[in-house]
PDB file of N, CA and C in Angstrom:
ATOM      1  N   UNK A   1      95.234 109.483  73.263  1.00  0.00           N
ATOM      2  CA  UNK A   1      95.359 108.394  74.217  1.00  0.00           C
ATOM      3  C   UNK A   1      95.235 107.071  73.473  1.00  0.00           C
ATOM      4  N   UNK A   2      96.277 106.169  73.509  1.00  0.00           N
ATOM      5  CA  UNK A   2      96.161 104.984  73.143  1.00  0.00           C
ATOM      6  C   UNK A   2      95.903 103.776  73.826  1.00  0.00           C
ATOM      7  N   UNK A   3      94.999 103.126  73.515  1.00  0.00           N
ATOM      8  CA  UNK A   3      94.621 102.038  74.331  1.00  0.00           C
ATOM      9  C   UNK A   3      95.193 100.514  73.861  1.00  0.00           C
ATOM     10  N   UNK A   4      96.022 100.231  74.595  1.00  0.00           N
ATOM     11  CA  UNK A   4      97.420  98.875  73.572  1.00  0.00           C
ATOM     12  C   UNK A   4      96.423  97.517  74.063  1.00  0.00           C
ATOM     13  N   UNK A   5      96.418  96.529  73.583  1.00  0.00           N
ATOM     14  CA  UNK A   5      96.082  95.347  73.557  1.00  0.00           C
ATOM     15  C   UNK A   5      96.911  94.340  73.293  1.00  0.00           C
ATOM     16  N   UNK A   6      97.610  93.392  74.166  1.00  0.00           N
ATOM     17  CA  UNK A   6      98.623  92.215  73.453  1.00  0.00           C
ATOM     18  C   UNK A   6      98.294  91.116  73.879  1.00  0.00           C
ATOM     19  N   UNK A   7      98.410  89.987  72.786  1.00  0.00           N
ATOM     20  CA  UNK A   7      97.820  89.205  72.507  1.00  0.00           C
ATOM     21  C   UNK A   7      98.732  87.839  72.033  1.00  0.00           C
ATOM     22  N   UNK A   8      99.399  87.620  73.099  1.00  0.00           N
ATOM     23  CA  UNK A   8     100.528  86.362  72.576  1.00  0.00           C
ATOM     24  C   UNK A   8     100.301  85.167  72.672  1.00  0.00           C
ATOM     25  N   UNK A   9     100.712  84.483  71.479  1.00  0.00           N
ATOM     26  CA  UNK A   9     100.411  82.821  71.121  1.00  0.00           C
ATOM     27  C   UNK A   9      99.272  82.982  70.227  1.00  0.00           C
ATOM     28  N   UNK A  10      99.144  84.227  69.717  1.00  0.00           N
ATOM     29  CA  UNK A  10      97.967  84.436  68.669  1.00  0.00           C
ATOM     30  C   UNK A  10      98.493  83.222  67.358  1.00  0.00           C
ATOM     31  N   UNK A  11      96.905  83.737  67.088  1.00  0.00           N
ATOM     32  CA  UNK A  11      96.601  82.105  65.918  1.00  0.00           C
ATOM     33  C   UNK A  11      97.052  83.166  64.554  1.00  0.00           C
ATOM     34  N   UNK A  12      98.038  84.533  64.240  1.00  0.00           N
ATOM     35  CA  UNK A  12      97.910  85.284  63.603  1.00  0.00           C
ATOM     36  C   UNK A  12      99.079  84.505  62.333  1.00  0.00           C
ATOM     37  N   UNK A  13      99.283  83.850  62.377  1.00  0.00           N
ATOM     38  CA  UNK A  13     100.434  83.320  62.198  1.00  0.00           C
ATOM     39  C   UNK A  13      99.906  82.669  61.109  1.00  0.00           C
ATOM     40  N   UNK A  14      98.755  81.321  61.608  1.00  0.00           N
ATOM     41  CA  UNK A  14      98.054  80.598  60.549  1.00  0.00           C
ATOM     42  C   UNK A  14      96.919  81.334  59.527  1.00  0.00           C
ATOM     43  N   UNK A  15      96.933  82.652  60.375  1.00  0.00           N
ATOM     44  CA  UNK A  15      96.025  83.275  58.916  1.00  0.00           C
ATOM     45  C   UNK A  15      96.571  84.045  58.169  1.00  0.00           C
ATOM     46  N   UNK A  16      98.439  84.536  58.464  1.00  0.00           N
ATOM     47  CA  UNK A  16      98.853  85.028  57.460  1.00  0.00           C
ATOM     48  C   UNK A  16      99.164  83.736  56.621  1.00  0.00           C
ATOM     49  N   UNK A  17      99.685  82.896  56.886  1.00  0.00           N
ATOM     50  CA  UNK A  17      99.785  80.931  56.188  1.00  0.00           C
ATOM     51  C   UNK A  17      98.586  81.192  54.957  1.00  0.00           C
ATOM     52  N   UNK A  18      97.614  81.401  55.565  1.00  0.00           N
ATOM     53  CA  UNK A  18      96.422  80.634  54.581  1.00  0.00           C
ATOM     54  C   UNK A  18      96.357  82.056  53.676  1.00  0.00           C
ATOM     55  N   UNK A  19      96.584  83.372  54.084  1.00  0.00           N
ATOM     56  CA  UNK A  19      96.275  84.608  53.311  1.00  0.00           C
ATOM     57  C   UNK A  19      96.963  84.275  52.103  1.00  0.00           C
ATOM     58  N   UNK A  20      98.509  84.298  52.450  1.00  0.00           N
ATOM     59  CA  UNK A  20      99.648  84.306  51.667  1.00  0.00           C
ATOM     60  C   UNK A  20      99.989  82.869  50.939  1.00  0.00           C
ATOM     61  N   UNK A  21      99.045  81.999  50.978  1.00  0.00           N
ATOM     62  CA  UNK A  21      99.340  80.788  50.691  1.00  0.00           C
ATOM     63  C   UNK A  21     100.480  80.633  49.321  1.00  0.00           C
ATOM     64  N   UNK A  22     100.470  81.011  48.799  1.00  0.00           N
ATOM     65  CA  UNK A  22     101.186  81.097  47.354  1.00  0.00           C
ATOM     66  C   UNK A  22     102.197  82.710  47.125  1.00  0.00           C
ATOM     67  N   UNK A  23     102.727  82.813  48.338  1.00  0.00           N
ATOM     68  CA  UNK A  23     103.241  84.610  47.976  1.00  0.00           C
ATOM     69  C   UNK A  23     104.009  84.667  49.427  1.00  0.00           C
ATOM     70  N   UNK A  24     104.341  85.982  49.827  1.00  0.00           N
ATOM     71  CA  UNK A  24     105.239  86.181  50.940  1.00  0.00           C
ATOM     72  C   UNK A  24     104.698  85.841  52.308  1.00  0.00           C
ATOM     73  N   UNK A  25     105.626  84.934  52.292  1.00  0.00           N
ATOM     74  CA  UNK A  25     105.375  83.930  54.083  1.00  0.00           C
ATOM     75  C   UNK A  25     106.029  84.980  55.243  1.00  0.00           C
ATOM     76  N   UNK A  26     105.181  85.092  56.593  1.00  0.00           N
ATOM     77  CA  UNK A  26     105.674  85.739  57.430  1.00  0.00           C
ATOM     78  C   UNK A  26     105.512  84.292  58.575  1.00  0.00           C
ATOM     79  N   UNK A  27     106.516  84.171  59.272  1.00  0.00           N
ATOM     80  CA  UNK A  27     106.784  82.689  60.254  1.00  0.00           C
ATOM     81  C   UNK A  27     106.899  83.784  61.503  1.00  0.00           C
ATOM     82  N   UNK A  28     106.589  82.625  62.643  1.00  0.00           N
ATOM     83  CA  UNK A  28     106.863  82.832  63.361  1.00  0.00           C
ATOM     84  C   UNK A  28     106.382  84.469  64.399  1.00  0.00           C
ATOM     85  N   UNK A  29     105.225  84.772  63.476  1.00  0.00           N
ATOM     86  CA  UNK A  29     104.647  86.297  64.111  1.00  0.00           C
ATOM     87  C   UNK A  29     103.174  85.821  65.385  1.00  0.00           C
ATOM     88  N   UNK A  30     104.054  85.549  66.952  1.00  0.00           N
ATOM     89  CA  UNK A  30     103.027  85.020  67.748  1.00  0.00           C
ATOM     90  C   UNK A  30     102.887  86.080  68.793  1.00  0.00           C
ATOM     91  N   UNK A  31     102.861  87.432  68.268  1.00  0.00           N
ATOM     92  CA  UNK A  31     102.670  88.756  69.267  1.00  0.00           C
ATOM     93  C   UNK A  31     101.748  89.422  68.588  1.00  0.00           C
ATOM     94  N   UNK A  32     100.349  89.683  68.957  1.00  0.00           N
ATOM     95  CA  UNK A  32      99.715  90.467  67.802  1.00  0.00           C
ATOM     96  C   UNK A  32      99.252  91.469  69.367  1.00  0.00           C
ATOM     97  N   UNK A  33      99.472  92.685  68.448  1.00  0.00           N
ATOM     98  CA  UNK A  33      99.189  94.081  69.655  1.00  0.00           C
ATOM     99  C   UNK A  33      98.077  94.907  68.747  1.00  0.00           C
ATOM    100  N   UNK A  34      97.394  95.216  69.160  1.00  0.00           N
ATOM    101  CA  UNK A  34      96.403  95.919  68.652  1.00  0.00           C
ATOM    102  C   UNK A  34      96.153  97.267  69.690  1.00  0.00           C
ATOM    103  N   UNK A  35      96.491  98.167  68.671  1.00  0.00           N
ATOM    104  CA  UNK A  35      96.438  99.984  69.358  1.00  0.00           C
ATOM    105  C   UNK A  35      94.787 100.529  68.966  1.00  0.00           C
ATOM    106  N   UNK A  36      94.259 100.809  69.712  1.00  0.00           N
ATOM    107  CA  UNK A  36      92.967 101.709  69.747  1.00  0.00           C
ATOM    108  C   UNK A  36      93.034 103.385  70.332  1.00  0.00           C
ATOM    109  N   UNK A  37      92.757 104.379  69.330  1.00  0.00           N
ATOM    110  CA  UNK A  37      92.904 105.414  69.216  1.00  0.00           C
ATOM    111  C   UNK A  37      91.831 106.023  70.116  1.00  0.00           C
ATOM    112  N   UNK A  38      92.091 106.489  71.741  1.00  0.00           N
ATOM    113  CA  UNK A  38      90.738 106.363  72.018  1.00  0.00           C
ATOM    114  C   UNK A  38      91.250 108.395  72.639  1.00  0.00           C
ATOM    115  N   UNK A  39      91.705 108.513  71.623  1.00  0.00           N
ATOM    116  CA  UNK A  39      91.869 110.378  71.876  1.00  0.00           C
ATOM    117  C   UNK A  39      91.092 111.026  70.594  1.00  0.00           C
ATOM    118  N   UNK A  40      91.007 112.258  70.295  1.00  0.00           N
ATOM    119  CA  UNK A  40      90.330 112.962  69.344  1.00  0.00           C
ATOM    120  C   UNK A  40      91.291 113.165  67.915  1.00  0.00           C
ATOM    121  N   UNK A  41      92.752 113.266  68.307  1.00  0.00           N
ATOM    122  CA  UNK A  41      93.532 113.461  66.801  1.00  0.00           C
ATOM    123  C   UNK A  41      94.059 112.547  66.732  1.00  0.00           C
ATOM    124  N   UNK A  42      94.568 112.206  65.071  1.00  0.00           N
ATOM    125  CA  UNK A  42      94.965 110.998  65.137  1.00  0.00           C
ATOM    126  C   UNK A  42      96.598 110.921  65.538  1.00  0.00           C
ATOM    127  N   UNK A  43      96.739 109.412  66.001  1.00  0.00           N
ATOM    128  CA  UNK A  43      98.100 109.028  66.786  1.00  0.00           C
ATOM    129  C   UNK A  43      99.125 108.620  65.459  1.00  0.00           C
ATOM    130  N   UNK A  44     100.180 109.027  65.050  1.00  0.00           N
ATOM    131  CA  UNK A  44     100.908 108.256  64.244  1.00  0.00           C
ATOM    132  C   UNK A  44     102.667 107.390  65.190  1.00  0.00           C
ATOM    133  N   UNK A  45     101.982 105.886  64.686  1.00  0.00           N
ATOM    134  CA  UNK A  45     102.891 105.196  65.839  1.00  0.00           C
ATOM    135  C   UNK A  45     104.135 104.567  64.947  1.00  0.00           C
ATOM    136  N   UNK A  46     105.361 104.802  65.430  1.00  0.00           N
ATOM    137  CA  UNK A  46     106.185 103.941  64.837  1.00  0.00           C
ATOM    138  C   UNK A  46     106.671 102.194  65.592  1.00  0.00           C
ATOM    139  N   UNK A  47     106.977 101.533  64.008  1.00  0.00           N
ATOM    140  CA  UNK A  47     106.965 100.291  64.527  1.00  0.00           C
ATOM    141  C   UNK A  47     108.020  99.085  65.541  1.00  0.00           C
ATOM    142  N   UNK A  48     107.853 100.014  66.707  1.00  0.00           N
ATOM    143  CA  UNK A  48     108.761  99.763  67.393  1.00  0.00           C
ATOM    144  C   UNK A  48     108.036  99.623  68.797  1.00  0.00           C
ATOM    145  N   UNK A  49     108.685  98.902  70.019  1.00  0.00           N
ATOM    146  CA  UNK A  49     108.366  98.939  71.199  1.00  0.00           C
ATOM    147  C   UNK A  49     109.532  98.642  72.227  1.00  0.00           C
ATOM    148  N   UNK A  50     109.456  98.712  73.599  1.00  0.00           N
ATOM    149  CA  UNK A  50     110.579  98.714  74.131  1.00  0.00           C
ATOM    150  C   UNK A  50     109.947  97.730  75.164  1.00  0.00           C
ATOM    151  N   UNK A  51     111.067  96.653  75.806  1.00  0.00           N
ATOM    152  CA  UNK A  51     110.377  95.993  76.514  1.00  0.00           C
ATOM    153  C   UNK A  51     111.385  95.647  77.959  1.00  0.00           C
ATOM    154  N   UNK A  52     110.262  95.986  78.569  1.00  0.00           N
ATOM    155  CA  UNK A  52     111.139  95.988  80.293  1.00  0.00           C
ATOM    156  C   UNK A  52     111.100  94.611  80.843  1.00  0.00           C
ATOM    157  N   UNK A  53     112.369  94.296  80.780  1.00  0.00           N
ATOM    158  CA  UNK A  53     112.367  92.886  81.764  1.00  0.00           C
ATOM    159  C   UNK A  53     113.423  93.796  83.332  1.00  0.00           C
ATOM    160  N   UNK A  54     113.462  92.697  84.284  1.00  0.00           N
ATOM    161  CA  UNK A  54     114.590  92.703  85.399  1.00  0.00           C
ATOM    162  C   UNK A  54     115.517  92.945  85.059  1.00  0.00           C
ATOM    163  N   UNK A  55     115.793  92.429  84.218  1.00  0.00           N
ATOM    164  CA  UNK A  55     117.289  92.277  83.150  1.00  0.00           C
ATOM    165  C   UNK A  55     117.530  93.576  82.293  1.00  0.00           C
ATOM    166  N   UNK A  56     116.571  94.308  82.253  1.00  0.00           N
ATOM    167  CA  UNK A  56     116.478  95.542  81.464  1.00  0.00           C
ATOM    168  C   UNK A  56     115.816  95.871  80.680  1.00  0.00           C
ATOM    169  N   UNK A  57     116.399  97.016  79.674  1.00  0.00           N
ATOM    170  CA  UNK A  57     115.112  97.260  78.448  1.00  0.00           C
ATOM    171  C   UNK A  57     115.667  96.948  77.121  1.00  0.00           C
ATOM    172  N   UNK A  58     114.960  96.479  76.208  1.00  0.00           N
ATOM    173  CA  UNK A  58     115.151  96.185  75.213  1.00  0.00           C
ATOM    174  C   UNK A  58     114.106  96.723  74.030  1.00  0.00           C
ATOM    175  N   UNK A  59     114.748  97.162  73.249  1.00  0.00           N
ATOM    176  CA  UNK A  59     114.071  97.694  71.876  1.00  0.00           C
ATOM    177  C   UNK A  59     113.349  96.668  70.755  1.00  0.00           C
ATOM    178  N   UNK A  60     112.473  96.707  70.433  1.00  0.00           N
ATOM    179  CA  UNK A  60     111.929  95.630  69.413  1.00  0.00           C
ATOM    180  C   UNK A  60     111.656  96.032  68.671  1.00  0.00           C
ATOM    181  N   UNK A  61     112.681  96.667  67.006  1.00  0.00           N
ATOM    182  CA  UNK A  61     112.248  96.739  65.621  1.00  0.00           C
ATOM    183  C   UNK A  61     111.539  95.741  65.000  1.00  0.00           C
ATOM    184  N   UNK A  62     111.259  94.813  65.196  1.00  0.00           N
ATOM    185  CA  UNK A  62     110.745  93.713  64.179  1.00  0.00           C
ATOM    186  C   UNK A  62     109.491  93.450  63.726  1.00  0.00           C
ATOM    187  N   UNK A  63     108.561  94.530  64.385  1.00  0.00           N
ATOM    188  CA  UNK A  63     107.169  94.623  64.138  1.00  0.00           C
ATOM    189  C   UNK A  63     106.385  94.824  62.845  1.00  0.00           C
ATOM    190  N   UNK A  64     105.390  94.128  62.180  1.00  0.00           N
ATOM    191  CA  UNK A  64     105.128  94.274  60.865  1.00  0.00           C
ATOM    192  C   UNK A  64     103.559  94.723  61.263  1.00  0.00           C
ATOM    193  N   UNK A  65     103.132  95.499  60.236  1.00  0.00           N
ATOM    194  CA  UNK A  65     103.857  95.938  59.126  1.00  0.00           C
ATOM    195  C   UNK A  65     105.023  97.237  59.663  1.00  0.00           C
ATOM    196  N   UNK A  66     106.013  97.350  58.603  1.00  0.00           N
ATOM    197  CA  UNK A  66     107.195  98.007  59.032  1.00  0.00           C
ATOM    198  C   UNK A  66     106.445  99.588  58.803  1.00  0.00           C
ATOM    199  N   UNK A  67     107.889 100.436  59.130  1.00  0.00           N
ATOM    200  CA  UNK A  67     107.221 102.147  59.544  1.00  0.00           C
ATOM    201  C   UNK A  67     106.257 102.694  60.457  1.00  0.00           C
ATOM    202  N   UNK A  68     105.922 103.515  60.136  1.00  0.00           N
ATOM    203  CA  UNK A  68     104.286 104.292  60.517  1.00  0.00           C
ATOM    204  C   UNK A  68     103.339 104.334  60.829  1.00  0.00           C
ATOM    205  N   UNK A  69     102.527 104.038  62.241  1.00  0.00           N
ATOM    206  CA  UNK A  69     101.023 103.431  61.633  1.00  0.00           C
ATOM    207  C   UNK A  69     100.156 104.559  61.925  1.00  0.00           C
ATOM    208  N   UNK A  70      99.347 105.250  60.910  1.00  0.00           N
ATOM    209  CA  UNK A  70      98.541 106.413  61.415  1.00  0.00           C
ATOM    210  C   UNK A  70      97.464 105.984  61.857  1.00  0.00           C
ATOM    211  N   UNK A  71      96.898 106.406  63.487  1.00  0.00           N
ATOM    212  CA  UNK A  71      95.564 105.875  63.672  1.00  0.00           C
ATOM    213  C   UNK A  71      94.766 107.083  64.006  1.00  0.00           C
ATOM    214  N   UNK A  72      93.147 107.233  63.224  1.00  0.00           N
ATOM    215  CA  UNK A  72      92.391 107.722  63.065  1.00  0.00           C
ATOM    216  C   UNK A  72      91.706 107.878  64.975  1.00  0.00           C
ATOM    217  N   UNK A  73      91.216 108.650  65.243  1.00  0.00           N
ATOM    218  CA  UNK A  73      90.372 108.324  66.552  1.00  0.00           C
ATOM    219  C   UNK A  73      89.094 107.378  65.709  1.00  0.00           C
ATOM    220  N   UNK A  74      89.149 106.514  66.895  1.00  0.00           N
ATOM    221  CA  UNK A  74      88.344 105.728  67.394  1.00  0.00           C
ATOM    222  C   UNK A  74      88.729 104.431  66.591  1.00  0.00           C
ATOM    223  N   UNK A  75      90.112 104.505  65.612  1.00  0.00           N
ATOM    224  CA  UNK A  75      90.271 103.468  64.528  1.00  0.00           C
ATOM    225  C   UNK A  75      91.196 102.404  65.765  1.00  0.00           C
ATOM    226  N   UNK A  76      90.782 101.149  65.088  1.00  0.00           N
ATOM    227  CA  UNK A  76      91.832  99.795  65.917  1.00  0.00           C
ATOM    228  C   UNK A  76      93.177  99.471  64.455  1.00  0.00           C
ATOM    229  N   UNK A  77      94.425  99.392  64.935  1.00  0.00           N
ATOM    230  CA  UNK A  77      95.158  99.370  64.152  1.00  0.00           C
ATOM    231  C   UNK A  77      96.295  98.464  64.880  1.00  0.00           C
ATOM    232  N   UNK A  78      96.765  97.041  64.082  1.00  0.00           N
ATOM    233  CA  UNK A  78      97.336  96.393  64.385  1.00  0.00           C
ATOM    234  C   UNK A  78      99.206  96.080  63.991  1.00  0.00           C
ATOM    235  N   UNK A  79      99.632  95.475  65.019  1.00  0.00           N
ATOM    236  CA  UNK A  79     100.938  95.124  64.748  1.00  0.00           C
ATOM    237  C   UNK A  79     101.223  93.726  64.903  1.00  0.00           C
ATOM    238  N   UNK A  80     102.454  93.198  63.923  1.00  0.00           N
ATOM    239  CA  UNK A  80     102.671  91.927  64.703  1.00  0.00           C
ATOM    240  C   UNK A  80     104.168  91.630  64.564  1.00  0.00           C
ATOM    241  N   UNK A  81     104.523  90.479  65.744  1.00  0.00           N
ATOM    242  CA  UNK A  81     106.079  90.898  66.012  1.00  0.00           C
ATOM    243  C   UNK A  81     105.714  88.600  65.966  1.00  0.00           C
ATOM    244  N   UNK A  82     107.577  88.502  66.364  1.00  0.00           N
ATOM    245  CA  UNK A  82     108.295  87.589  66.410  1.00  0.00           C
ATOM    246  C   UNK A  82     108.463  87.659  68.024  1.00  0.00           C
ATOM    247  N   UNK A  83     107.874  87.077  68.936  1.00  0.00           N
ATOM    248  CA  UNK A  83     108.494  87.426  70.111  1.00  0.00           C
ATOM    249  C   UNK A  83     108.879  85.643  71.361  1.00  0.00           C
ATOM    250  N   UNK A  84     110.342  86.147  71.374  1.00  0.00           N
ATOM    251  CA  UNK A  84     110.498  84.753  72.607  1.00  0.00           C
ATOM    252  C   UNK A  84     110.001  84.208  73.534  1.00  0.00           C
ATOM    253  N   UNK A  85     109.313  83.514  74.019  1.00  0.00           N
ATOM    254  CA  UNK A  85     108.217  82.975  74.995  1.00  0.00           C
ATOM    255  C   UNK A  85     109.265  83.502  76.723  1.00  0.00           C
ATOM    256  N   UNK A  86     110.051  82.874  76.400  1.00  0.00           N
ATOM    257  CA  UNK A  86     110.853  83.002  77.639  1.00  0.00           C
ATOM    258  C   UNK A  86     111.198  83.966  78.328  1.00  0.00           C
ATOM    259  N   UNK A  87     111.220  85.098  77.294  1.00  0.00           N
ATOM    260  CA  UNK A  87     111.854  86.714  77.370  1.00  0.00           C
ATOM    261  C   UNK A  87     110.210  86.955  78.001  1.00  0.00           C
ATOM    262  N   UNK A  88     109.482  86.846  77.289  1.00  0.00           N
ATOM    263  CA  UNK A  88     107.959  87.221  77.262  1.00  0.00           C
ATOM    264  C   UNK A  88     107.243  87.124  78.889  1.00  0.00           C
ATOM    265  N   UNK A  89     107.929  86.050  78.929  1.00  0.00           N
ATOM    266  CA  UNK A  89     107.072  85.800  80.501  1.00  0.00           C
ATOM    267  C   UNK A  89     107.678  86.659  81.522  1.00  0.00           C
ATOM    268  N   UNK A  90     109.347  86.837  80.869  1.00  0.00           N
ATOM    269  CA  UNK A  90     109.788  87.314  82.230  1.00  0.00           C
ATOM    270  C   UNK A  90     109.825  89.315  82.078  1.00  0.00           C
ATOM    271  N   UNK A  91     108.724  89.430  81.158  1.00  0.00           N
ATOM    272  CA  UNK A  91     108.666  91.228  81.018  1.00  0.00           C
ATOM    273  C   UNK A  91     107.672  91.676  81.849  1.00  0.00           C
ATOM    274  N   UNK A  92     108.011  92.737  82.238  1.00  0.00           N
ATOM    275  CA  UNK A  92     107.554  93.048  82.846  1.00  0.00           C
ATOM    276  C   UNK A  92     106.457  94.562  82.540  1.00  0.00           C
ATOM    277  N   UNK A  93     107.117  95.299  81.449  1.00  0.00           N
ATOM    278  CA  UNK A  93     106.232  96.556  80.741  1.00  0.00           C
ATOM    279  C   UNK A  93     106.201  96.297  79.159  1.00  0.00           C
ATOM    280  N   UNK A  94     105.599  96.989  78.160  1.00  0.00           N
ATOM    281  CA  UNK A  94     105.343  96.618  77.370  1.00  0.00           C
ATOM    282  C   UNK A  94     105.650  98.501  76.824  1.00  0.00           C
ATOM    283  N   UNK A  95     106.431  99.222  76.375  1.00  0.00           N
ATOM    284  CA  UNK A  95     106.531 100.789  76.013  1.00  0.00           C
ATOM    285  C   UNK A  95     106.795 101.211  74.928  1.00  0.00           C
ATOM    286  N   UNK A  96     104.857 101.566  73.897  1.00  0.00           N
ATOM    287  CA  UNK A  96     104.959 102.116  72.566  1.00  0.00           C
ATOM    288  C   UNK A  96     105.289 103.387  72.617  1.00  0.00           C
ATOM    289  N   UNK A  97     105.624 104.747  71.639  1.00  0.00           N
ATOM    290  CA  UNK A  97     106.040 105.813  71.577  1.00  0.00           C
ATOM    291  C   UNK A  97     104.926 105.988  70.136  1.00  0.00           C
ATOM    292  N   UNK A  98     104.395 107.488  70.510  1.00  0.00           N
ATOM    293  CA  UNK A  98     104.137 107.960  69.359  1.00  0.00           C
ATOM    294  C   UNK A  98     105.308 109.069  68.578  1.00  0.00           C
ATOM    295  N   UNK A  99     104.962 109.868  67.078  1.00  0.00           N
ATOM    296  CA  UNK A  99     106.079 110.918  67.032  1.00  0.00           C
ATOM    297  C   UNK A  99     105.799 111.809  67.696  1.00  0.00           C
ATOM    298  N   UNK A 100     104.855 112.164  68.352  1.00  0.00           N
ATOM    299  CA  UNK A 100     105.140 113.341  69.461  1.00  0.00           C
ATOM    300  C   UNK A 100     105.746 113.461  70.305  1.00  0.00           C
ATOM    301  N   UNK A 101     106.615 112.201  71.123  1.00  0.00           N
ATOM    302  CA  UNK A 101     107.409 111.501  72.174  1.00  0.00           C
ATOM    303  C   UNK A 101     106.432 111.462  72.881  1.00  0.00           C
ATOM    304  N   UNK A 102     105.039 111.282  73.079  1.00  0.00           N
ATOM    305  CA  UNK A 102     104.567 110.743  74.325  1.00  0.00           C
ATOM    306  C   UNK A 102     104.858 108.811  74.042  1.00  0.00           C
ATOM    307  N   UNK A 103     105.140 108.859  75.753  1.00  0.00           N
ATOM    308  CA  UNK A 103     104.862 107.447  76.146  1.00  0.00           C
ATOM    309  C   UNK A 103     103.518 106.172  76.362  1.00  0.00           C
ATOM    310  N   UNK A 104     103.760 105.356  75.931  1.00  0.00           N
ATOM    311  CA  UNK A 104     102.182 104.628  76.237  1.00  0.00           C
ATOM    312  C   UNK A 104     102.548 103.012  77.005  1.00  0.00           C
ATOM    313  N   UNK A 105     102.558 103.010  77.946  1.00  0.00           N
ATOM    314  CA  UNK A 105     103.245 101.797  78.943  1.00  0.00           C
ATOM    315  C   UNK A 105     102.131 100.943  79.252  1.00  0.00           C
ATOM    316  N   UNK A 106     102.006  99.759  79.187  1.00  0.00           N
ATOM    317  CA  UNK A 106     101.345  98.537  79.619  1.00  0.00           C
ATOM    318  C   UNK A 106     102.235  97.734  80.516  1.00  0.00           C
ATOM    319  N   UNK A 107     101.528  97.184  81.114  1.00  0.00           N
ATOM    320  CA  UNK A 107     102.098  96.742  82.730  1.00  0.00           C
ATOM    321  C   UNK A 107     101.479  94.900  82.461  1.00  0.00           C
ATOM    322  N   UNK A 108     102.530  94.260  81.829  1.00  0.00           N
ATOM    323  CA  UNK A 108     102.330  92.869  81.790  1.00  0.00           C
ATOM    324  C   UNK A 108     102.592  91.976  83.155  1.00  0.00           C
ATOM    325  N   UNK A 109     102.276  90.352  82.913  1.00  0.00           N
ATOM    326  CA  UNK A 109     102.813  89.745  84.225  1.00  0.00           C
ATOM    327  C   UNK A 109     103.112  90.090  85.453  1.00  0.00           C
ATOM    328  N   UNK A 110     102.792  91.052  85.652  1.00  0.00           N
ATOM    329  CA  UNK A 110     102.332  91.689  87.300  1.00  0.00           C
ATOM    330  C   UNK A 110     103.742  92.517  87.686  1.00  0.00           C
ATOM    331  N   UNK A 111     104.129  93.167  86.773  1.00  0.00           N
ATOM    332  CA  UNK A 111     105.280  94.282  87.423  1.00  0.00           C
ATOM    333  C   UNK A 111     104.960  95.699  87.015  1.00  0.00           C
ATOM    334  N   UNK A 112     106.302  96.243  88.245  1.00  0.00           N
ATOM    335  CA  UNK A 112     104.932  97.063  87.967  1.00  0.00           C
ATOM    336  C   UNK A 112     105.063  98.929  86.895  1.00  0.00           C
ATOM    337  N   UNK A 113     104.756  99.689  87.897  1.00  0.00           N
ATOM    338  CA  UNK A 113     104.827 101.156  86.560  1.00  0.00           C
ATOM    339  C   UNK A 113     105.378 101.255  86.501  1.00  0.00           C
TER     340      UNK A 113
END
């Protein structure tokens, strides 16, 4: 069971700035999602999500770090994306996948399952 957390207009942006000060710049990353492993085996998530607006669904590769993320139970393990404010407001689900094909759906801005 994964427990998703998102977190947009995060300040994640200025601490990759100051990490990377002299080395590889990541711009523009104001979606930080944080997955908590709150089952007994661990979850391995790929870096992807799908996102439900009115308008439909849309796929979001752009999540860093890229590939795989294995999470340990009880481990917090983070992602961070590039995401449009405008698109953002008007979504309505938020749908990670592990490789097992289970689904893990968050219910943003008040729409609904």
């Amino acid at each position: 069971m994964l427990e998703i957390r998102l977190i947009m207009n995060s300040t994640v942006e200025d601490i990759f700035a100051f990490k990377t000060c002299c080395g590889l710049k990541m711009f523009d990353q104001n979606l930080e999602i944080h997955l908590v492993n709150q089952g007994p085996r661990p979850v391995v998530v790929p870096s992807c999500f799908d996102l439900e607006t009115p308008e439909g669904c849309r796929r979001f590769n752009n999540l860093m770090p890229p590939g795989d993320l294995r999470i340990e139970p009880g481990e917090i393990r983070a992602f961070y994306c590039c995401m449009d404010e405008t698109l953002w407001n008007k979504a309505e689900k938020v749908i990670f996948f592990d490789r097992e094909g289970n689904r893990y759906p968050v219910v943003i801005h008040g729409g609904g399952d």
